[in-house]
PDB file of N, CA and C in Angstrom:
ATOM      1  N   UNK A   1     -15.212 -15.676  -8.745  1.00  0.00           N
ATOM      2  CA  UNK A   1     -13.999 -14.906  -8.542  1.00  0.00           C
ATOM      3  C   UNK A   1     -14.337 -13.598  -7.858  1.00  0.00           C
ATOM      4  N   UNK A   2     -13.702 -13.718  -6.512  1.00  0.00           N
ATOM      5  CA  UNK A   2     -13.658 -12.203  -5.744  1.00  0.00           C
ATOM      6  C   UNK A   2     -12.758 -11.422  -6.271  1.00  0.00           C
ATOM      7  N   UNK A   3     -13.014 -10.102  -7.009  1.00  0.00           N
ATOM      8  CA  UNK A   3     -11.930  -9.090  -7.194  1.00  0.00           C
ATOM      9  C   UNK A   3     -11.682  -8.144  -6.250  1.00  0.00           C
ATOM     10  N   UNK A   4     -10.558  -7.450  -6.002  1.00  0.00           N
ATOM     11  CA  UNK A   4      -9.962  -6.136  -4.601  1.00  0.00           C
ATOM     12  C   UNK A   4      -9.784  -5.143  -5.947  1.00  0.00           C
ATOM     13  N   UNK A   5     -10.389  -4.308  -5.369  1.00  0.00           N
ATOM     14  CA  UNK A   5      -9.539  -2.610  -5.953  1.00  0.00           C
ATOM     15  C   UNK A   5      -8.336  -2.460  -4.755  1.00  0.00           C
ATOM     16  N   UNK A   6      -7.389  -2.694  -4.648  1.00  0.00           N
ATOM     17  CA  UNK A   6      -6.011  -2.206  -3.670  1.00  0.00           C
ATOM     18  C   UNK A   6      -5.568  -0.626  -4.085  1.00  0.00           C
ATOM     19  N   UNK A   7      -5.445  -0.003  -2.969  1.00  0.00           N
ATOM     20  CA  UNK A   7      -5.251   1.050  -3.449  1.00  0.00           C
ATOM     21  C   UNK A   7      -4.233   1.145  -1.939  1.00  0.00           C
ATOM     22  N   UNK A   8      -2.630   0.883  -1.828  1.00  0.00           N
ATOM     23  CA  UNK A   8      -1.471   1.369  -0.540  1.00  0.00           C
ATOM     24  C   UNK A   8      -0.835   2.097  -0.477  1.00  0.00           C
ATOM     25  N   UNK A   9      -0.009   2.471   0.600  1.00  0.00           N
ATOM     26  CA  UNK A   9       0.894   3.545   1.035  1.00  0.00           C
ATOM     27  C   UNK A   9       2.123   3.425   0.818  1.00  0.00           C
ATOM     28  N   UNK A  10       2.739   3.798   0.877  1.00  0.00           N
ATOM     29  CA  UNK A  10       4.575   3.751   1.491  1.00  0.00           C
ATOM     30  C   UNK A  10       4.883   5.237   1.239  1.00  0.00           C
ATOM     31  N   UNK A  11       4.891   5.370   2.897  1.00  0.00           N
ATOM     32  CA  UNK A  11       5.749   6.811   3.016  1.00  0.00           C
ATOM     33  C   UNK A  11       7.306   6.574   2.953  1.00  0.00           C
ATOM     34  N   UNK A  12       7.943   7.361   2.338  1.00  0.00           N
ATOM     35  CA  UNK A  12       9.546   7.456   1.600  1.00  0.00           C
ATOM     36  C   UNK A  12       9.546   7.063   3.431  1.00  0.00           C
ATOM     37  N   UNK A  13      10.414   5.873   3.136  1.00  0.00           N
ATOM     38  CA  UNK A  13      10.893   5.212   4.454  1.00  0.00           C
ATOM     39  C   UNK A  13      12.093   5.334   4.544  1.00  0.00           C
ATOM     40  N   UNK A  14      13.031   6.217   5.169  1.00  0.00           N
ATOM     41  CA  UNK A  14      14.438   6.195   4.675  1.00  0.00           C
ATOM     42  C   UNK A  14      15.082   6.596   5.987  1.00  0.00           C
ATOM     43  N   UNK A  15      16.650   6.117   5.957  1.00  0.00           N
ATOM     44  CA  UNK A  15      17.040   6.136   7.707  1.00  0.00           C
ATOM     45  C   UNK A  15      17.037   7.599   8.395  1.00  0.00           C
ATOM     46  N   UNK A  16      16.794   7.547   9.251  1.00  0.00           N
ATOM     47  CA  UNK A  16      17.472   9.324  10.058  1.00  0.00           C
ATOM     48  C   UNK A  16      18.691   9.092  10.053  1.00  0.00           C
ATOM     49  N   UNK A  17      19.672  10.358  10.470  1.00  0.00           N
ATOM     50  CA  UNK A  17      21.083  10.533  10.884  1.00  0.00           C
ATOM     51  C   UNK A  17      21.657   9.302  11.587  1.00  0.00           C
ATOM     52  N   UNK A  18      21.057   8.677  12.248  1.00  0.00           N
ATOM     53  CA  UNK A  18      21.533   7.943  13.086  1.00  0.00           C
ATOM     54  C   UNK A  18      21.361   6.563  12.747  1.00  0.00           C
ATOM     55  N   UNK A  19      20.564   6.277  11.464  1.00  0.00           N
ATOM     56  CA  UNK A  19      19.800   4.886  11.022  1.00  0.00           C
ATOM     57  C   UNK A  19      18.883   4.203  11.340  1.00  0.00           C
ATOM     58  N   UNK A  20      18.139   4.897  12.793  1.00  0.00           N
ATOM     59  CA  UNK A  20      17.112   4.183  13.456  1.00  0.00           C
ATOM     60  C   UNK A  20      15.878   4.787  12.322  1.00  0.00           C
ATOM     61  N   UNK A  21      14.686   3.894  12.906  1.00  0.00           N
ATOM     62  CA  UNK A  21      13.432   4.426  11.935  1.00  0.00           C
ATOM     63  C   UNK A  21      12.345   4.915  13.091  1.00  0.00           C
ATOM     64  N   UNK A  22      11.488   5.436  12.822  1.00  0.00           N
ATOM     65  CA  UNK A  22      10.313   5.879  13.398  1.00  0.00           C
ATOM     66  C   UNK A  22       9.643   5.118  13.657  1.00  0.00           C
ATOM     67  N   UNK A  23       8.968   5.000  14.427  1.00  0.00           N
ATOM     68  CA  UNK A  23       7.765   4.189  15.010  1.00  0.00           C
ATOM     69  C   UNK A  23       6.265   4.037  13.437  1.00  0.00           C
ATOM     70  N   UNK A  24       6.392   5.346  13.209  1.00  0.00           N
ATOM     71  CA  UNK A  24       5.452   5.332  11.304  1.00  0.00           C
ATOM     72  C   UNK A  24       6.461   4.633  10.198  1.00  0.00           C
ATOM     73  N   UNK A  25       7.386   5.066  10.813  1.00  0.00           N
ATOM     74  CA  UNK A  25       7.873   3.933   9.681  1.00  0.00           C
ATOM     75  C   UNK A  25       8.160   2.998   9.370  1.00  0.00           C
ATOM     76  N   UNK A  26       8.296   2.285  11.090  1.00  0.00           N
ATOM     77  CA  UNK A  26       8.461   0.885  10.835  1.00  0.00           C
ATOM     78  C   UNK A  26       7.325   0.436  10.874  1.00  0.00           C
ATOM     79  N   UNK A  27       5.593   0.885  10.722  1.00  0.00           N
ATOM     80  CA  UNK A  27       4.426   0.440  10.891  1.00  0.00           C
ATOM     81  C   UNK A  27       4.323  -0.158   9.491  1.00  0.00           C
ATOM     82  N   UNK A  28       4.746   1.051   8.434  1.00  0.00           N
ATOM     83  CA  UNK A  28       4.445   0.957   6.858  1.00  0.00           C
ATOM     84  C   UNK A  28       5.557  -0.195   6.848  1.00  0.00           C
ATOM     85  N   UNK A  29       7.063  -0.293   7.041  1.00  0.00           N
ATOM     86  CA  UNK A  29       7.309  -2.134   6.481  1.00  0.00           C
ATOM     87  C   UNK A  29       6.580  -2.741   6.811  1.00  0.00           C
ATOM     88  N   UNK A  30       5.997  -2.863   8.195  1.00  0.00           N
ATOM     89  CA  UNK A  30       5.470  -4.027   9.143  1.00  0.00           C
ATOM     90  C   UNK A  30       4.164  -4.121   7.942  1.00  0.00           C
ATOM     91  N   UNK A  31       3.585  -3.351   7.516  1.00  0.00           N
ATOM     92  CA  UNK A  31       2.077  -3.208   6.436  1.00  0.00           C
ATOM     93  C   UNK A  31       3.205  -3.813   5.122  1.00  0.00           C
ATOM     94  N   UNK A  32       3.989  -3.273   4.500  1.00  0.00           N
ATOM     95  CA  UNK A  32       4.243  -3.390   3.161  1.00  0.00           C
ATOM     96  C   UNK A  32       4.878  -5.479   3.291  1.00  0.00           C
ATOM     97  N   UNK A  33       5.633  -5.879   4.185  1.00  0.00           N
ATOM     98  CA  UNK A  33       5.926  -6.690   4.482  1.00  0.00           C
ATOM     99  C   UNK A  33       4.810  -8.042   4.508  1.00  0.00           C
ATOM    100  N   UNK A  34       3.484  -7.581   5.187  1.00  0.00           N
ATOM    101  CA  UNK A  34       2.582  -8.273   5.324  1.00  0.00           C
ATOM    102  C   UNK A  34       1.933  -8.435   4.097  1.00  0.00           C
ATOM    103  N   UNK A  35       1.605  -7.051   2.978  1.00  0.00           N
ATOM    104  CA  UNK A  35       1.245  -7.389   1.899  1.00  0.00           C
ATOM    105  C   UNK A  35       1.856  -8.934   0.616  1.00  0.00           C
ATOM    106  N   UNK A  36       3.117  -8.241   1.197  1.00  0.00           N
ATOM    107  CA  UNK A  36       4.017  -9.141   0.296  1.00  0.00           C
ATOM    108  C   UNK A  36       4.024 -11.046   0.630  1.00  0.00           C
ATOM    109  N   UNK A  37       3.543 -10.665   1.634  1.00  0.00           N
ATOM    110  CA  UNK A  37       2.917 -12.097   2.212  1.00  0.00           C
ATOM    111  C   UNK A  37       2.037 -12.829   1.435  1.00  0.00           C
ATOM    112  N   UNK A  38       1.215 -12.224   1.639  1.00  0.00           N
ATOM    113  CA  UNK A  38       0.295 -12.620   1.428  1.00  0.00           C
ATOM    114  C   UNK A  38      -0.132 -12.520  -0.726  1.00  0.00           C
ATOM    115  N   UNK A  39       1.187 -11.804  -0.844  1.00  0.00           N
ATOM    116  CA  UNK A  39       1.379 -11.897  -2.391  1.00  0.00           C
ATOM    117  C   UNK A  39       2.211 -13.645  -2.597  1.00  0.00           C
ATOM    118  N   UNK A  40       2.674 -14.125  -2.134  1.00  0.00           N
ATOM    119  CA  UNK A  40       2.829 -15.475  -1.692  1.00  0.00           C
ATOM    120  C   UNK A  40       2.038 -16.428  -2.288  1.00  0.00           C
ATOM    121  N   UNK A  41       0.927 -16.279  -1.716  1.00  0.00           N
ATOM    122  CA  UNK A  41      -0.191 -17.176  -2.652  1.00  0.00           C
ATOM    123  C   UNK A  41      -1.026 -16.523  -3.261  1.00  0.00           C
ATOM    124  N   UNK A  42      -0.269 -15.472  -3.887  1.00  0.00           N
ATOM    125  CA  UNK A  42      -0.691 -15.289  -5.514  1.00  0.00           C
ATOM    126  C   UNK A  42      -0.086 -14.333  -6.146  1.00  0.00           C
ATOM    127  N   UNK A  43       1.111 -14.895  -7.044  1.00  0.00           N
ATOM    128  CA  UNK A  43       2.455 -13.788  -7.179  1.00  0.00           C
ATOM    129  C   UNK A  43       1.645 -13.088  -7.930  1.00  0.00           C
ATOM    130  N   UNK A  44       0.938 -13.076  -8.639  1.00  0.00           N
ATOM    131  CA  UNK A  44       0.638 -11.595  -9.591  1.00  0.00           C
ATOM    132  C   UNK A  44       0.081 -10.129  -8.706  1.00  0.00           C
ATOM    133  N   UNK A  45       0.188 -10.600  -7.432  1.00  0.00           N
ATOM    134  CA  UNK A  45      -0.484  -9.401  -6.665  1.00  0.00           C
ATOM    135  C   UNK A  45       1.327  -8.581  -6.310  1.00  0.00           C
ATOM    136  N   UNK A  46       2.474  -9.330  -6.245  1.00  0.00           N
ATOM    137  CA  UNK A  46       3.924  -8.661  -5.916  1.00  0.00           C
ATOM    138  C   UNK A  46       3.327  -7.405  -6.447  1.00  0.00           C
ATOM    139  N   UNK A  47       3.880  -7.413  -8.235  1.00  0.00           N
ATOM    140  CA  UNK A  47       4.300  -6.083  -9.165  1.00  0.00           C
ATOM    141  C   UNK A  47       3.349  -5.461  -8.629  1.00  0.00           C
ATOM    142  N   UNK A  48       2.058  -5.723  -8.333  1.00  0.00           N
ATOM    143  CA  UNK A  48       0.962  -4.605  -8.349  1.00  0.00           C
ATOM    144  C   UNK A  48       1.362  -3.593  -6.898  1.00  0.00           C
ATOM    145  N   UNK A  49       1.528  -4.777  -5.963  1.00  0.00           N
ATOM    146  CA  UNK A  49       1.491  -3.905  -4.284  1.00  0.00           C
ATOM    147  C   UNK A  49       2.979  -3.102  -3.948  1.00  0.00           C
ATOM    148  N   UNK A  50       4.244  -3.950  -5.147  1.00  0.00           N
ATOM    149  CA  UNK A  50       5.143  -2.930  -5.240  1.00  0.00           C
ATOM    150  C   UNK A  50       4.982  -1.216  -5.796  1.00  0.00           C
ATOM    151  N   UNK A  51       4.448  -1.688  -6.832  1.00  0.00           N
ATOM    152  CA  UNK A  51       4.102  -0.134  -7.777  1.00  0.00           C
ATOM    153  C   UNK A  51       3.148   0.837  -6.799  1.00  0.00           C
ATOM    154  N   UNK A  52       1.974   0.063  -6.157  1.00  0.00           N
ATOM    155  CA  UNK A  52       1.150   0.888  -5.101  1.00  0.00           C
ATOM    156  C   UNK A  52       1.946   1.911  -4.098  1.00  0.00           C
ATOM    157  N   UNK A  53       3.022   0.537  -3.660  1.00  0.00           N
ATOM    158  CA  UNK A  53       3.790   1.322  -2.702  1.00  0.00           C
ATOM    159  C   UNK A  53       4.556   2.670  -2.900  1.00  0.00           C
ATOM    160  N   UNK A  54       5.236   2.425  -3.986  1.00  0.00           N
ATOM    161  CA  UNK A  54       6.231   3.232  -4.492  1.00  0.00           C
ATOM    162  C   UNK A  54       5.283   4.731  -4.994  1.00  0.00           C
ATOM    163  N   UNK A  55       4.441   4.271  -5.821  1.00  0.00           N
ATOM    164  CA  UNK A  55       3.104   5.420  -6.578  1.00  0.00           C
ATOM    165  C   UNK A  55       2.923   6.283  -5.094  1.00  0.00           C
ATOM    166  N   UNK A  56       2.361   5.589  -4.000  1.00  0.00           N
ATOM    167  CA  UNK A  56       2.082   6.697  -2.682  1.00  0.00           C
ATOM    168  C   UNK A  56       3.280   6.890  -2.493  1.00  0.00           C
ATOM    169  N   UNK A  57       4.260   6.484  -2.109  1.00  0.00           N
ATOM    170  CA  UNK A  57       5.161   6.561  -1.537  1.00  0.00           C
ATOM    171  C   UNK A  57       5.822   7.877  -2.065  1.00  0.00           C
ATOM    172  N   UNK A  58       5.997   8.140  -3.929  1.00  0.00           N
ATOM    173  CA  UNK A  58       6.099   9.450  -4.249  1.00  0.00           C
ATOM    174  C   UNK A  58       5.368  10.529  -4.187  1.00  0.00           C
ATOM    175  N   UNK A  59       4.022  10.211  -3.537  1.00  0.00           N
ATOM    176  CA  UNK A  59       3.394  11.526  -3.609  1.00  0.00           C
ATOM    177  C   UNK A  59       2.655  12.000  -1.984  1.00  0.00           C
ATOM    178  N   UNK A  60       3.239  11.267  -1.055  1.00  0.00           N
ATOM    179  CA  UNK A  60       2.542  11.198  -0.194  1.00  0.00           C
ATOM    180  C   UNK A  60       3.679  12.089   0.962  1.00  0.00           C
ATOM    181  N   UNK A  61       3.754  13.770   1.191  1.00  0.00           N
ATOM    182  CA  UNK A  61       5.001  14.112   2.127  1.00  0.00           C
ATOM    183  C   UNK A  61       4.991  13.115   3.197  1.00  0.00           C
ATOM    184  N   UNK A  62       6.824  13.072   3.449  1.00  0.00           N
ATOM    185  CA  UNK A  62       7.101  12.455   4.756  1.00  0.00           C
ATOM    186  C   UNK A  62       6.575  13.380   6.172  1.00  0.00           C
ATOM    187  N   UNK A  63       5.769  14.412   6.285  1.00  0.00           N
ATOM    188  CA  UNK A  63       5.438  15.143   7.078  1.00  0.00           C
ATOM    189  C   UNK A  63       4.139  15.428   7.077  1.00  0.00           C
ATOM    190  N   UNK A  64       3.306  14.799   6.404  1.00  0.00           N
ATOM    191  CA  UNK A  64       1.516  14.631   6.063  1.00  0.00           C
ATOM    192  C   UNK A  64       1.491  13.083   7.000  1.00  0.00           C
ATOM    193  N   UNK A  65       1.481  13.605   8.514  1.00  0.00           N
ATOM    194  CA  UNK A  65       1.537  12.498   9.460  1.00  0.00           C
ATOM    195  C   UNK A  65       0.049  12.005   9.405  1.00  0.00           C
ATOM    196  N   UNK A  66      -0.831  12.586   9.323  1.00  0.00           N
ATOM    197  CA  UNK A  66      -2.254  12.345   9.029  1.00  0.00           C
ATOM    198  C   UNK A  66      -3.012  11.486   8.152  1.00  0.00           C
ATOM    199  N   UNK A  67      -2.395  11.582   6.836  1.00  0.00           N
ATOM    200  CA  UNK A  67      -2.809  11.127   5.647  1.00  0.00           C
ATOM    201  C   UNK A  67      -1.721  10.081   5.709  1.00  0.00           C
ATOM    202  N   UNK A  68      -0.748   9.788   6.112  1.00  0.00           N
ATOM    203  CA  UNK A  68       0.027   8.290   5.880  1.00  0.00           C
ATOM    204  C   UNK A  68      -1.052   7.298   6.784  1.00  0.00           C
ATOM    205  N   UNK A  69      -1.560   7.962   8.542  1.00  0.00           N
ATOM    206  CA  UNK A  69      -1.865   6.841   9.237  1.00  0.00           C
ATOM    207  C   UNK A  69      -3.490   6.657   8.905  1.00  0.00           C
ATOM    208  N   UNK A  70      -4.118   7.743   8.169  1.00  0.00           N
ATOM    209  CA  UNK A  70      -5.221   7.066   7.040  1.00  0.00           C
ATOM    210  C   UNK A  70      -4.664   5.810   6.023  1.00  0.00           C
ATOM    211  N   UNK A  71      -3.422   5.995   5.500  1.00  0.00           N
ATOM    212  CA  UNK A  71      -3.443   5.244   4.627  1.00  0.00           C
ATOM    213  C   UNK A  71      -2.957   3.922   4.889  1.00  0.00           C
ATOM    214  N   UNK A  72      -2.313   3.608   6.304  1.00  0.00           N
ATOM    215  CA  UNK A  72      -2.061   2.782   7.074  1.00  0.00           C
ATOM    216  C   UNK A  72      -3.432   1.878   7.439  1.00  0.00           C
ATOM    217  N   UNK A  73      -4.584   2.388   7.969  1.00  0.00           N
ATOM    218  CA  UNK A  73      -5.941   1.900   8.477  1.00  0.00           C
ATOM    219  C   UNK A  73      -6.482   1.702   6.980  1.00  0.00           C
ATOM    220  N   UNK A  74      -5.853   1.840   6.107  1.00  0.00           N
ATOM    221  CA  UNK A  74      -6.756   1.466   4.796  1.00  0.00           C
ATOM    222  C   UNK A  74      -6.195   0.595   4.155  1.00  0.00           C
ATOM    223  N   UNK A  75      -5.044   0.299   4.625  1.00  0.00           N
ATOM    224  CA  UNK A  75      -4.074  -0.841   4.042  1.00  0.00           C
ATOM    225  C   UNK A  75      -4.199  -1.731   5.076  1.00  0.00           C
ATOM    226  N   UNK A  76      -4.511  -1.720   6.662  1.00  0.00           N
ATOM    227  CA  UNK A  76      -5.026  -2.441   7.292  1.00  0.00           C
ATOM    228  C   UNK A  76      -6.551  -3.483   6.721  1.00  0.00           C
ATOM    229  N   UNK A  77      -7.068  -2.487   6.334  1.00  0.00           N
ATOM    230  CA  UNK A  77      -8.595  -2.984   5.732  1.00  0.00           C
ATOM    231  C   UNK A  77      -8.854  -3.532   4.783  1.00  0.00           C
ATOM    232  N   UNK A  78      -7.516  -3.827   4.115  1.00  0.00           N
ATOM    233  CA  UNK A  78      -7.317  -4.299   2.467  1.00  0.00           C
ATOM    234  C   UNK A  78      -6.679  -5.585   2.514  1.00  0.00           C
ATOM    235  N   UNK A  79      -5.673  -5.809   3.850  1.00  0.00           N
ATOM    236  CA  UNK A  79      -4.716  -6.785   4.006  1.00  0.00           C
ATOM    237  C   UNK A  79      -6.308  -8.015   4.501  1.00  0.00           C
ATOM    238  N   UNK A  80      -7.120  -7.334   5.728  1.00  0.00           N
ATOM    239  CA  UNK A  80      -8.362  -8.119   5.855  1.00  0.00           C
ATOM    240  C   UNK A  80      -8.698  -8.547   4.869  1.00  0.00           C
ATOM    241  N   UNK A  81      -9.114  -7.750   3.845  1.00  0.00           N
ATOM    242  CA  UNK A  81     -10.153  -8.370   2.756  1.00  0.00           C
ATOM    243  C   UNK A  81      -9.042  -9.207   1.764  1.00  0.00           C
ATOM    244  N   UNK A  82      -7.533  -9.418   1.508  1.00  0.00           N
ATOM    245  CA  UNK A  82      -7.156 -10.131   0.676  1.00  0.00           C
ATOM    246  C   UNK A  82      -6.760 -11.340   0.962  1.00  0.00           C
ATOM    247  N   UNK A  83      -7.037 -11.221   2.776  1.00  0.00           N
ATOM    248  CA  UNK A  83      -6.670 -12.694   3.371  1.00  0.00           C
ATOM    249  C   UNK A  83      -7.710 -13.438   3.644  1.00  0.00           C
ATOM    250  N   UNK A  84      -9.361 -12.413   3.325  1.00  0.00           N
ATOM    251  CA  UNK A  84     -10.028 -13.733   3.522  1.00  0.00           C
ATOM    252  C   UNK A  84     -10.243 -14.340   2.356  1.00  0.00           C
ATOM    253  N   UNK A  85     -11.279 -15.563   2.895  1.00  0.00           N
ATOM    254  CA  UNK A  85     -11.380 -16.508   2.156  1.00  0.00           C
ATOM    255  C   UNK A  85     -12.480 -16.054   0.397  1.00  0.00           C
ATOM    256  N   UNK A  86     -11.962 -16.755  -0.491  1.00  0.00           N
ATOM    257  CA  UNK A  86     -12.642 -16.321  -1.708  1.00  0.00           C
ATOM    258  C   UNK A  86     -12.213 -15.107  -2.539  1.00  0.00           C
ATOM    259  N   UNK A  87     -10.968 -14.539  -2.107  1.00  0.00           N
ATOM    260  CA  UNK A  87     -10.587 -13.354  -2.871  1.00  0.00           C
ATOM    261  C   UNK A  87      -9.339 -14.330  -3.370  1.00  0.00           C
ATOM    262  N   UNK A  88      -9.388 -14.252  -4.947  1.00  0.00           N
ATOM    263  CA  UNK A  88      -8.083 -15.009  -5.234  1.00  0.00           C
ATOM    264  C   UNK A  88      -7.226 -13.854  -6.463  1.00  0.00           C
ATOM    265  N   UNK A  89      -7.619 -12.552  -6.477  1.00  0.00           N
ATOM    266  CA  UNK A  89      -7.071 -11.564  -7.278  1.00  0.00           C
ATOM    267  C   UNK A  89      -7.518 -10.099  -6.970  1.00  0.00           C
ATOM    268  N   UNK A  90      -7.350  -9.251  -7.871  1.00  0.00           N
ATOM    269  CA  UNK A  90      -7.264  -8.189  -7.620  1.00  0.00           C
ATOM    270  C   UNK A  90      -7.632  -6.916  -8.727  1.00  0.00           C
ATOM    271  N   UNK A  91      -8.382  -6.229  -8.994  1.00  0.00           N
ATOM    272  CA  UNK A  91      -8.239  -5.379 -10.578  1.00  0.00           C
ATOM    273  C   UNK A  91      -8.819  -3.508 -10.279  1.00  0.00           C
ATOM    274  N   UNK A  92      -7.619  -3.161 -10.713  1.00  0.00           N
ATOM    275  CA  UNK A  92      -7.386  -1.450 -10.515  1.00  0.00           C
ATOM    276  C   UNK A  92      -8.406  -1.242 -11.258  1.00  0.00           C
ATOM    277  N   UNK A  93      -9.252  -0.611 -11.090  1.00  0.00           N
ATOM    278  CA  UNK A  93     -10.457   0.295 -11.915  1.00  0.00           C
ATOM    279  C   UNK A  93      -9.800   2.124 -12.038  1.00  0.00           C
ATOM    280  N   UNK A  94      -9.611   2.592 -12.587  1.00  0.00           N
ATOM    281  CA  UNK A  94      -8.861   4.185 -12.497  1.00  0.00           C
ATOM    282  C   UNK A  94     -10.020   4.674 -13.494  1.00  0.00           C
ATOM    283  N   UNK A  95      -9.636   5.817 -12.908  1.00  0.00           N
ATOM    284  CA  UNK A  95     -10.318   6.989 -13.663  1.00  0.00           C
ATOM    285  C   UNK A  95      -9.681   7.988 -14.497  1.00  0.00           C
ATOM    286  N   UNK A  96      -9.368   8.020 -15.520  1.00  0.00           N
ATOM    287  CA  UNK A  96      -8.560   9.181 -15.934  1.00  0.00           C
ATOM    288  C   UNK A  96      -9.685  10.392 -16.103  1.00  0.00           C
ATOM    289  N   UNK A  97      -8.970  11.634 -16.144  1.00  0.00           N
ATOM    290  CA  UNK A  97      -9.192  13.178 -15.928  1.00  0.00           C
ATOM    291  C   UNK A  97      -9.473  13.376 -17.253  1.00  0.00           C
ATOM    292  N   UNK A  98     -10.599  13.557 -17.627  1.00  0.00           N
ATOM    293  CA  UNK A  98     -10.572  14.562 -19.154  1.00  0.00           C
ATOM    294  C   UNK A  98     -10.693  16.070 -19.177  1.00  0.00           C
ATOM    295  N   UNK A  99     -10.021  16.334 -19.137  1.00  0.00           N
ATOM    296  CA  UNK A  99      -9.844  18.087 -19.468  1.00  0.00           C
ATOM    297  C   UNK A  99     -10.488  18.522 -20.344  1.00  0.00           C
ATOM    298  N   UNK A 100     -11.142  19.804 -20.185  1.00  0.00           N
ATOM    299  CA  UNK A 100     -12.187  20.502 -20.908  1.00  0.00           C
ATOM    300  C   UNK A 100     -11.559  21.492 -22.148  1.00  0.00           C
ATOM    301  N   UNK A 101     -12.064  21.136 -22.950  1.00  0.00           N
ATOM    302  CA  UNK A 101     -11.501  21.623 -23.901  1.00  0.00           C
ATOM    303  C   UNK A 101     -11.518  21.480 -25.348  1.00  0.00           C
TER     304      UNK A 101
END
């Protein structure tokens, strides 16, 4: 069993005045879309790559143009490694913060 640490983006994707989207923003569906694909053949990866999304997605400004299209090339590099062959899951390793004290 191949395991992924996934760690994705979603910048708050939401319409302009006019309803059209950005060229960054329609990159992140075109990424969040593909994930979900490929959650397809193997639903337990959905809940996880939803919550990923949403988790960046709240903390990531819609104006930190820098750090979304890092997180774009890293969700690029993740979609590689969950489509090849021999990865059939996925497991978050986190670190929590212990405060001194």
């Amino acid at each position: 069993l191949t395991h992924l640490k996934i760690l994705t983006l979603k910048a708050v994707v939401s319409t302009q005045s006019t309803g059209a989207r950005s060229a960054l923003q329609k990159k992140i569906l075109v990424q969040y879309r593909a994930f979900l694909r490929v959650s397809w053949s193997n639903p337990s990866l959905k809940e996880h790559i939803r919550s990923e999304f949403k988790r960046y997605g709240d903390n990531i400004s819609r104006s930190d143009f820098l750090h979304i299209e890092h997180m774009l090339r890293r969700g690029d590099k993740q979609l590689k490694m969950l489509r090849s062959e021999g990865v059939d899951g996925i497991r978050y390793v986190g670190v929590k913060n212990n405060p001194k004290g």
